[in-house]
C-alpha atoms as a PDB file:
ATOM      1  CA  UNK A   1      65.352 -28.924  53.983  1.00  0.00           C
ATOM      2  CA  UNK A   2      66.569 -28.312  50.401  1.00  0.00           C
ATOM      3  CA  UNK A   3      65.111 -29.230  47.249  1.00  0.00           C
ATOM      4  CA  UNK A   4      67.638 -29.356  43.651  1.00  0.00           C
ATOM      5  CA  UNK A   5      65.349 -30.542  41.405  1.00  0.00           C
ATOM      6  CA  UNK A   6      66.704 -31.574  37.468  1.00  0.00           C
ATOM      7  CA  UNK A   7      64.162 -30.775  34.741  1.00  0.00           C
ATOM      8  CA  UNK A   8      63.427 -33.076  31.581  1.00  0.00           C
ATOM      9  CA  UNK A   9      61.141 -35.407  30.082  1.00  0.00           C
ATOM     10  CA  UNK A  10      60.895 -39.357  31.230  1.00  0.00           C
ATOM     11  CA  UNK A  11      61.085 -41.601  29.139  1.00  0.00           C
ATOM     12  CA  UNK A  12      64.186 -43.590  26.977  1.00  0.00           C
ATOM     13  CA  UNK A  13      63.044 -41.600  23.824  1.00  0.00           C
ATOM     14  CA  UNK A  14      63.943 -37.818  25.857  1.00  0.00           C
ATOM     15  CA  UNK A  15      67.654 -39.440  27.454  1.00  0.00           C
ATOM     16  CA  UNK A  16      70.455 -37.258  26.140  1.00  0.00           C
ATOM     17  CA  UNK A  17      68.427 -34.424  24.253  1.00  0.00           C
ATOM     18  CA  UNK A  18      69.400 -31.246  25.083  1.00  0.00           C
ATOM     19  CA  UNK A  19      65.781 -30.512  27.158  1.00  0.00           C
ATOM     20  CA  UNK A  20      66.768 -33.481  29.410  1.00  0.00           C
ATOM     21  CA  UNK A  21      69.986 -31.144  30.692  1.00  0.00           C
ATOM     22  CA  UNK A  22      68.340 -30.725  33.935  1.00  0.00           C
ATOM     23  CA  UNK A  23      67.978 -34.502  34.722  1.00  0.00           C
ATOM     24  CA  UNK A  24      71.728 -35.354  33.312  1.00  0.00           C
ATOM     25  CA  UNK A  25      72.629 -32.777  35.580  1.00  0.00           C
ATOM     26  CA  UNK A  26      70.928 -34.145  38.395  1.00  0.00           C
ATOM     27  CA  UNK A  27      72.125 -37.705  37.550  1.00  0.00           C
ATOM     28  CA  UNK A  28      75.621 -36.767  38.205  1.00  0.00           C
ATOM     29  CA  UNK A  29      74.840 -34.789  41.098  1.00  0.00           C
ATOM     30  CA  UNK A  30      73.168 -38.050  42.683  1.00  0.00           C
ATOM     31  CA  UNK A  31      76.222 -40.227  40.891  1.00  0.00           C
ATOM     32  CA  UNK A  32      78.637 -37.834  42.804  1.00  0.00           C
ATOM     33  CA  UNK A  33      76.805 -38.018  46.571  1.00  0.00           C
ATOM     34  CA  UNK A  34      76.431 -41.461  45.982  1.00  0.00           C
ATOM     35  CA  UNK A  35      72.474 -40.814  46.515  1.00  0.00           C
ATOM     36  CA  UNK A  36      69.921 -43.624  44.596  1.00  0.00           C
ATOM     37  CA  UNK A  37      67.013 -41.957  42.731  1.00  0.00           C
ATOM     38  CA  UNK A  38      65.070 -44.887  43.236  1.00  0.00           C
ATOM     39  CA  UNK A  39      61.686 -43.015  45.435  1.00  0.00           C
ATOM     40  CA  UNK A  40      58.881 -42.667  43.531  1.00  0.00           C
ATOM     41  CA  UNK A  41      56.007 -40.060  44.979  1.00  0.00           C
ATOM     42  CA  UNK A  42      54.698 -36.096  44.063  1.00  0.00           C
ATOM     43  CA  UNK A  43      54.820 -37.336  40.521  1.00  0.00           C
ATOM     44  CA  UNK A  44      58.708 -37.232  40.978  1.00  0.00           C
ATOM     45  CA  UNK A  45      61.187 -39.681  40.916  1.00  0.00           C
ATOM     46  CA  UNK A  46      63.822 -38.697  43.901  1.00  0.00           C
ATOM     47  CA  UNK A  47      66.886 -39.576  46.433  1.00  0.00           C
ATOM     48  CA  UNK A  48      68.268 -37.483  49.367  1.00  0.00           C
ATOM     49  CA  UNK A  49      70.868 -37.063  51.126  1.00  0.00           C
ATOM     50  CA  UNK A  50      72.561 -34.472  53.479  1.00  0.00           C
ATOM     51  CA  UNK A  51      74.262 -31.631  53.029  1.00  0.00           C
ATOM     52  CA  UNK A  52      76.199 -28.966  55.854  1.00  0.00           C
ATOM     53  CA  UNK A  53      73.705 -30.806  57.832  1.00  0.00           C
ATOM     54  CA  UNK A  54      70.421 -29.983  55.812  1.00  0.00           C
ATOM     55  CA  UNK A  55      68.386 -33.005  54.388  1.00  0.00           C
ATOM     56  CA  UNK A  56      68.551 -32.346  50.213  1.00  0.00           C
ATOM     57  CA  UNK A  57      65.979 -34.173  47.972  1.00  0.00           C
ATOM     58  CA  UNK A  58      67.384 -34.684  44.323  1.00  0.00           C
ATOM     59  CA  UNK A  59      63.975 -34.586  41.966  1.00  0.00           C
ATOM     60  CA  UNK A  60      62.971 -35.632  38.716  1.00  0.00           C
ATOM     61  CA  UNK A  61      59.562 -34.493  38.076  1.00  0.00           C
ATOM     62  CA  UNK A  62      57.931 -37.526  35.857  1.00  0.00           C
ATOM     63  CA  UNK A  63      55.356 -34.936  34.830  1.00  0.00           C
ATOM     64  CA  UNK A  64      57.068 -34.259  31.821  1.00  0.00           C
ATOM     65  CA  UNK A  65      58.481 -30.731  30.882  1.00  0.00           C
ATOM     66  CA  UNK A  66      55.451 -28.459  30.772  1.00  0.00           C
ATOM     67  CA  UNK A  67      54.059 -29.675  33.877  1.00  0.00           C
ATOM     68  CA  UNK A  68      56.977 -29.615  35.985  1.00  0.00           C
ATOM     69  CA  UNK A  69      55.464 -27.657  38.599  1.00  0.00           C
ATOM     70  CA  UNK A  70      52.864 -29.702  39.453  1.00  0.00           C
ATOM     71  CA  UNK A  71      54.895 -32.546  40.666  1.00  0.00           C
ATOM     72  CA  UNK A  72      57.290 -29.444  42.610  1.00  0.00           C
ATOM     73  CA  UNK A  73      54.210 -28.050  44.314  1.00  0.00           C
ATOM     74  CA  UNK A  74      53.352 -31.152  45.618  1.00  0.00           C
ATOM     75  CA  UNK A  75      56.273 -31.706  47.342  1.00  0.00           C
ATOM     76  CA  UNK A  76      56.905 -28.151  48.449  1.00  0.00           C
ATOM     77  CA  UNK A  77      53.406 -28.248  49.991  1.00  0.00           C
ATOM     78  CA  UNK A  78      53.389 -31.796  51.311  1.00  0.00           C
ATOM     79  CA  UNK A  79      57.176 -30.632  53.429  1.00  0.00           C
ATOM     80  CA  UNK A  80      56.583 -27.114  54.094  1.00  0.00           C
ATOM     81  CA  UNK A  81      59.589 -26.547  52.238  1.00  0.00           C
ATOM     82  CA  UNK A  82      60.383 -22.751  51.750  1.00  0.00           C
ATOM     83  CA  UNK A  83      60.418 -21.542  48.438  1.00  0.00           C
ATOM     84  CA  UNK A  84      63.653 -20.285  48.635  1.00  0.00           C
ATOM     85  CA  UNK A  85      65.126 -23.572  49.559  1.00  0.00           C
ATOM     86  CA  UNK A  86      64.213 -25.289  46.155  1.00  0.00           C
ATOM     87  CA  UNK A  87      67.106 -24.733  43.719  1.00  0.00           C
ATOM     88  CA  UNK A  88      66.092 -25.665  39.948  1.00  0.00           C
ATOM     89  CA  UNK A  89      68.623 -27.019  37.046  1.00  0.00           C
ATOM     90  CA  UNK A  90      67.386 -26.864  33.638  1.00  0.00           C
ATOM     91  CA  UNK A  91      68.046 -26.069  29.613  1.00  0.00           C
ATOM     92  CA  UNK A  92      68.442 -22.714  28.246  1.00  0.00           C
ATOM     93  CA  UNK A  93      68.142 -21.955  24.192  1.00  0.00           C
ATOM     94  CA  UNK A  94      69.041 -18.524  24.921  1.00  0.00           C
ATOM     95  CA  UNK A  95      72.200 -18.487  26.268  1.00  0.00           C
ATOM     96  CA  UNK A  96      75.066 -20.141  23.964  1.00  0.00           C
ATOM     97  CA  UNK A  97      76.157 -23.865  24.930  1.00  0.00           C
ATOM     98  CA  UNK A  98      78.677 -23.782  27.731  1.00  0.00           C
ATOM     99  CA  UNK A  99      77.519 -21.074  29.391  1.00  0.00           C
ATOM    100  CA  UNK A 100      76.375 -21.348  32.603  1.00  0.00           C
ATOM    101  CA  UNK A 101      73.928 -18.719  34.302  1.00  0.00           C
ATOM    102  CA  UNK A 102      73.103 -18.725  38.287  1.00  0.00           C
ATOM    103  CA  UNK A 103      70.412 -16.391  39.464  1.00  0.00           C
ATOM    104  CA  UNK A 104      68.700 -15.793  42.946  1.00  0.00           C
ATOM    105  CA  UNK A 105      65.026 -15.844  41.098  1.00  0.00           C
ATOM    106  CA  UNK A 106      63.661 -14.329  37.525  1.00  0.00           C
ATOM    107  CA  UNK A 107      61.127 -14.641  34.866  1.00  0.00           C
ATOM    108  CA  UNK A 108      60.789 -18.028  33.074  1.00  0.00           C
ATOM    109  CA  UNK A 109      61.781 -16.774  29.443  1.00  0.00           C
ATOM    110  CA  UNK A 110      60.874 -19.023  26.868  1.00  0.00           C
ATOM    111  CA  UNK A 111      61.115 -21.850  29.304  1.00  0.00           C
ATOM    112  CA  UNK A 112      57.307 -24.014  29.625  1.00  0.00           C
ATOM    113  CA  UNK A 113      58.955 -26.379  32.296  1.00  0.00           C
ATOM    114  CA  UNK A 114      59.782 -22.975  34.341  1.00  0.00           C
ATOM    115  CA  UNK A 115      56.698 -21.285  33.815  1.00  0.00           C
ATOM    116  CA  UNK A 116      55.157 -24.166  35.220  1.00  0.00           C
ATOM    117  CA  UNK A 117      56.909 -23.786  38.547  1.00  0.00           C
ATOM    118  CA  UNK A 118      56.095 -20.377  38.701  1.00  0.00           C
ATOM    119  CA  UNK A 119      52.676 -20.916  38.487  1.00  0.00           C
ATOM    120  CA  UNK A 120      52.431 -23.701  41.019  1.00  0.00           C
ATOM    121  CA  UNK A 121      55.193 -22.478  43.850  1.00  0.00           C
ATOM    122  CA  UNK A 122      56.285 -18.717  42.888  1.00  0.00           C
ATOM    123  CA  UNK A 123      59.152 -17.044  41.471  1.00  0.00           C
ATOM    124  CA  UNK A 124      61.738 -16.689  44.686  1.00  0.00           C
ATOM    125  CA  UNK A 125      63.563 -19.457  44.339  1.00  0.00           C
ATOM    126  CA  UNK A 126      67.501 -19.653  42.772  1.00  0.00           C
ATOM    127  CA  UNK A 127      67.831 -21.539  39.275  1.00  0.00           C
ATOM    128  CA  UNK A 128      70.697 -22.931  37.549  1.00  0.00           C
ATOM    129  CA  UNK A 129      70.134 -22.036  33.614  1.00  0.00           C
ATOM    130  CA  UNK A 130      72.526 -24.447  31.263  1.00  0.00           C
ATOM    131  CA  UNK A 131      72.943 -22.858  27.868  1.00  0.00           C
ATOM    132  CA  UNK A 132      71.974 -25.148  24.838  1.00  0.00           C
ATOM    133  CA  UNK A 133      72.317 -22.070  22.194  1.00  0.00           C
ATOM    134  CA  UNK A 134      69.309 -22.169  19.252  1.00  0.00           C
ATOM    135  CA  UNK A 135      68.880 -23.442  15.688  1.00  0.00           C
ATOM    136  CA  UNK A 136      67.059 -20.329  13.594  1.00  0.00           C
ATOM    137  CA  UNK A 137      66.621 -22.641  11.259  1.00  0.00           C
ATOM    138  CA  UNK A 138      64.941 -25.437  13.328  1.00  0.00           C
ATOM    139  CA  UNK A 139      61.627 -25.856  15.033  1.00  0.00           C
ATOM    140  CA  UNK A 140      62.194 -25.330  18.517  1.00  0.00           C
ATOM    141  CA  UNK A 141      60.795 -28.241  19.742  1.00  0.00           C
ATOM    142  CA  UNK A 142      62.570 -30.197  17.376  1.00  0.00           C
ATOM    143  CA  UNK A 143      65.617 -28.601  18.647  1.00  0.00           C
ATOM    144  CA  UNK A 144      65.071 -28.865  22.335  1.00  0.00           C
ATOM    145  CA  UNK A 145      64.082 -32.602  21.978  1.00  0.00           C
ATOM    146  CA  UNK A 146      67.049 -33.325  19.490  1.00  0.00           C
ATOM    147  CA  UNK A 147      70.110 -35.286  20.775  1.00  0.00           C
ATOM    148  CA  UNK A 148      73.624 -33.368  21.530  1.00  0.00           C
ATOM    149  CA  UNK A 149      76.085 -33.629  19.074  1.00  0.00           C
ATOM    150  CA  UNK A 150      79.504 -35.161  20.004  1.00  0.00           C
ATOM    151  CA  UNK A 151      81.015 -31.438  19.960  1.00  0.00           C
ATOM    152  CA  UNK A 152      78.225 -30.295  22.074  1.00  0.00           C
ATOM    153  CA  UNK A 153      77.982 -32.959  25.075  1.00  0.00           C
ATOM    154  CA  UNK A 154      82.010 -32.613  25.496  1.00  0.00           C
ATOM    155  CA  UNK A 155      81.248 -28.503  26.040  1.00  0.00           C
ATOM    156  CA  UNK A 156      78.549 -29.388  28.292  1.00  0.00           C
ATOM    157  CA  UNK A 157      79.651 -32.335  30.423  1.00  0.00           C
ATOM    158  CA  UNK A 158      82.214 -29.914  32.408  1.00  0.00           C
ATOM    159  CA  UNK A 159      78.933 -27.402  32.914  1.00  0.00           C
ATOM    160  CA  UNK A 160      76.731 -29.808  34.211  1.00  0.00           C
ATOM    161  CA  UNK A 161      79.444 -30.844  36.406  1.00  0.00           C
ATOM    162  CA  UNK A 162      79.569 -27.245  37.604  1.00  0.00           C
ATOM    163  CA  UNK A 163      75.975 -26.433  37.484  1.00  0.00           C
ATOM    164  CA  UNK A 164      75.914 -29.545  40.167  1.00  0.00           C
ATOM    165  CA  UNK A 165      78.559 -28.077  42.441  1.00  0.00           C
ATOM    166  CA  UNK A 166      76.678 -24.375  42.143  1.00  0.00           C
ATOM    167  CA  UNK A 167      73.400 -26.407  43.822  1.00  0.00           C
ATOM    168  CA  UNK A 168      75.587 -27.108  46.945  1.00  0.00           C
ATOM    169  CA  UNK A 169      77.706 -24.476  47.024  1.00  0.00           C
ATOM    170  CA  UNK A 170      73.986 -22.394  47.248  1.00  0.00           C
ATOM    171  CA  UNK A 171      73.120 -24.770  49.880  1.00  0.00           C
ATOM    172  CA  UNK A 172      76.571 -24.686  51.644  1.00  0.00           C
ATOM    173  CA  UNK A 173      77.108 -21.076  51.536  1.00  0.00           C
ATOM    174  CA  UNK A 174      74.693 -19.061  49.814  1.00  0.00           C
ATOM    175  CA  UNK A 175      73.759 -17.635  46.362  1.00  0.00           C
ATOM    176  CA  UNK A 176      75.967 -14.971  45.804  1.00  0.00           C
ATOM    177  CA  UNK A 177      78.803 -17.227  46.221  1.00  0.00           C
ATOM    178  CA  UNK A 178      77.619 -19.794  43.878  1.00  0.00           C
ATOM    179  CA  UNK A 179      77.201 -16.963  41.292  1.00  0.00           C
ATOM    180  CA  UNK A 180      80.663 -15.532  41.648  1.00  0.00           C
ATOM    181  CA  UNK A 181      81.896 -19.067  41.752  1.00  0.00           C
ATOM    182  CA  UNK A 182      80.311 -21.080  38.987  1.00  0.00           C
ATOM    183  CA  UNK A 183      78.935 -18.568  36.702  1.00  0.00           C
ATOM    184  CA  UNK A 184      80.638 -18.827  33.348  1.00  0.00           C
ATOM    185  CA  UNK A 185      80.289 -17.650  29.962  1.00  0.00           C
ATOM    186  CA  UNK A 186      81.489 -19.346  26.635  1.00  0.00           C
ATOM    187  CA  UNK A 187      85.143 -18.235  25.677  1.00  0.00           C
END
C-alpha cells in the first residue's frame, strides 16, 4: 500500500496560492485516475485507487500546512503503511518556478508542512519538491499564501502534471527512475 499525499491549506481562501501546489497537484493526479477525493478520516480528505497492483491513497491533510504530519501519522499508523511507501508533493521557495526536484528522502528546509512529517513519521520517505522561486522583497508568508500569477501557473501547470506522473512512476518502478525521468530544472 502506497500513500501520495498533496500538501496545502483547506479552505476557498488557500485554492490556487502557490503553498496549495501540493493539493493542485494531487487534484490532477486524482482528475487523471479518475479517483473521487470524497473520504473524510486521519484529519485527511482522500480517494484510492490501484496502481501495478498496489492499493494508492491520494491525501489531503485538512490539518492545515504546519500540521501536516499529524493527519500523515495517523494514517501511516492506523495501515501499517511503511514509511517508504508514502510519497509527498509539495511547494518549494527555494528552487526557481518550474523546476521540479525528486529525492529518495532529505531534510525539510524551510518547509513547516515537511518538518511536520518528519516529526510525526520520519525522514525515509521520497518527496516531490515543486519550485515556487522567492520574493526578497516580500514576507514569506505573504508570498507562500499569495495567488500565482498568470505567467507563473502556465510554467507550473506542465510540472504539476509531471510531479503527478513522478508519484507513479516511483510506485511503478522505483525512485531512481522517477528522478532520471521527471527531474527538471528551469531553462
Amino acid at each position: 500500500m502506497y500513500i501520495i499525499a498533496g500538501l496545502g491549506n483547506p479552505g476557498r481562501e488557500y485554492a490556487g496560492t502557490r503553498h496549495n501546489v501540493g493539493f493542485d497537484t494531487l487534484d490532477m493526479l486524482a482528475e487523471k485516475y479518475k479517483v473521487q477525493l470524497n473520504k473524510l478520516k486521519f484529519n485527511s480528505v482522500y480517494g484510492e485507487t490501484t496502481v501495478n497492483g498496489e492499493k494508492v491513497m491520494l491525501v489531503k491533510p485538512v490539518t492545515y500546512m504546519n500540521r501536516s504530519g499529524v493527519a500523515i501519522g495517523e494514517i501511516i499508523k492506523f495501515y501499517k503503511i511503511p514509511e517508504e511507501n508514502l510519497i509527498v508533493i509539495y511547494d518549494d521557495i527555494d528552487i526557481p518556478v518550474g523546476t521540479l526536484r525528486i529525492r529518495p528522502h532529505g531534510s525539510s528546509g524551510t518547509h513547516n508542512g515537511m518538518k511536520s512529517i518528519i516529526q510525526h513519521v520520519g525522514n525515509n520517505f521520497p518527496r516531490i519538491r515543486i519550485g515556487i522561486g522567492r520574493n526578497a522583497d516580500m514576507d514569506l508568508a505573504d508570498y507562500v499564501l499569495q495567488k500565482f500569477g498568470a505567467d507563473d501557473r502556465v510554467k507550473l501547470l506542465p510540472v504539476m502534471e509531471k510531479a503527478g506522473s513522478a508519484a507513479i512512476e516511483i510506485i511503478e518502478k522505483d525512485i531512481d527512475s522517477a528522478m532520471q525521468k521527471y527531474n527538471i530544472k528551469t531553462p
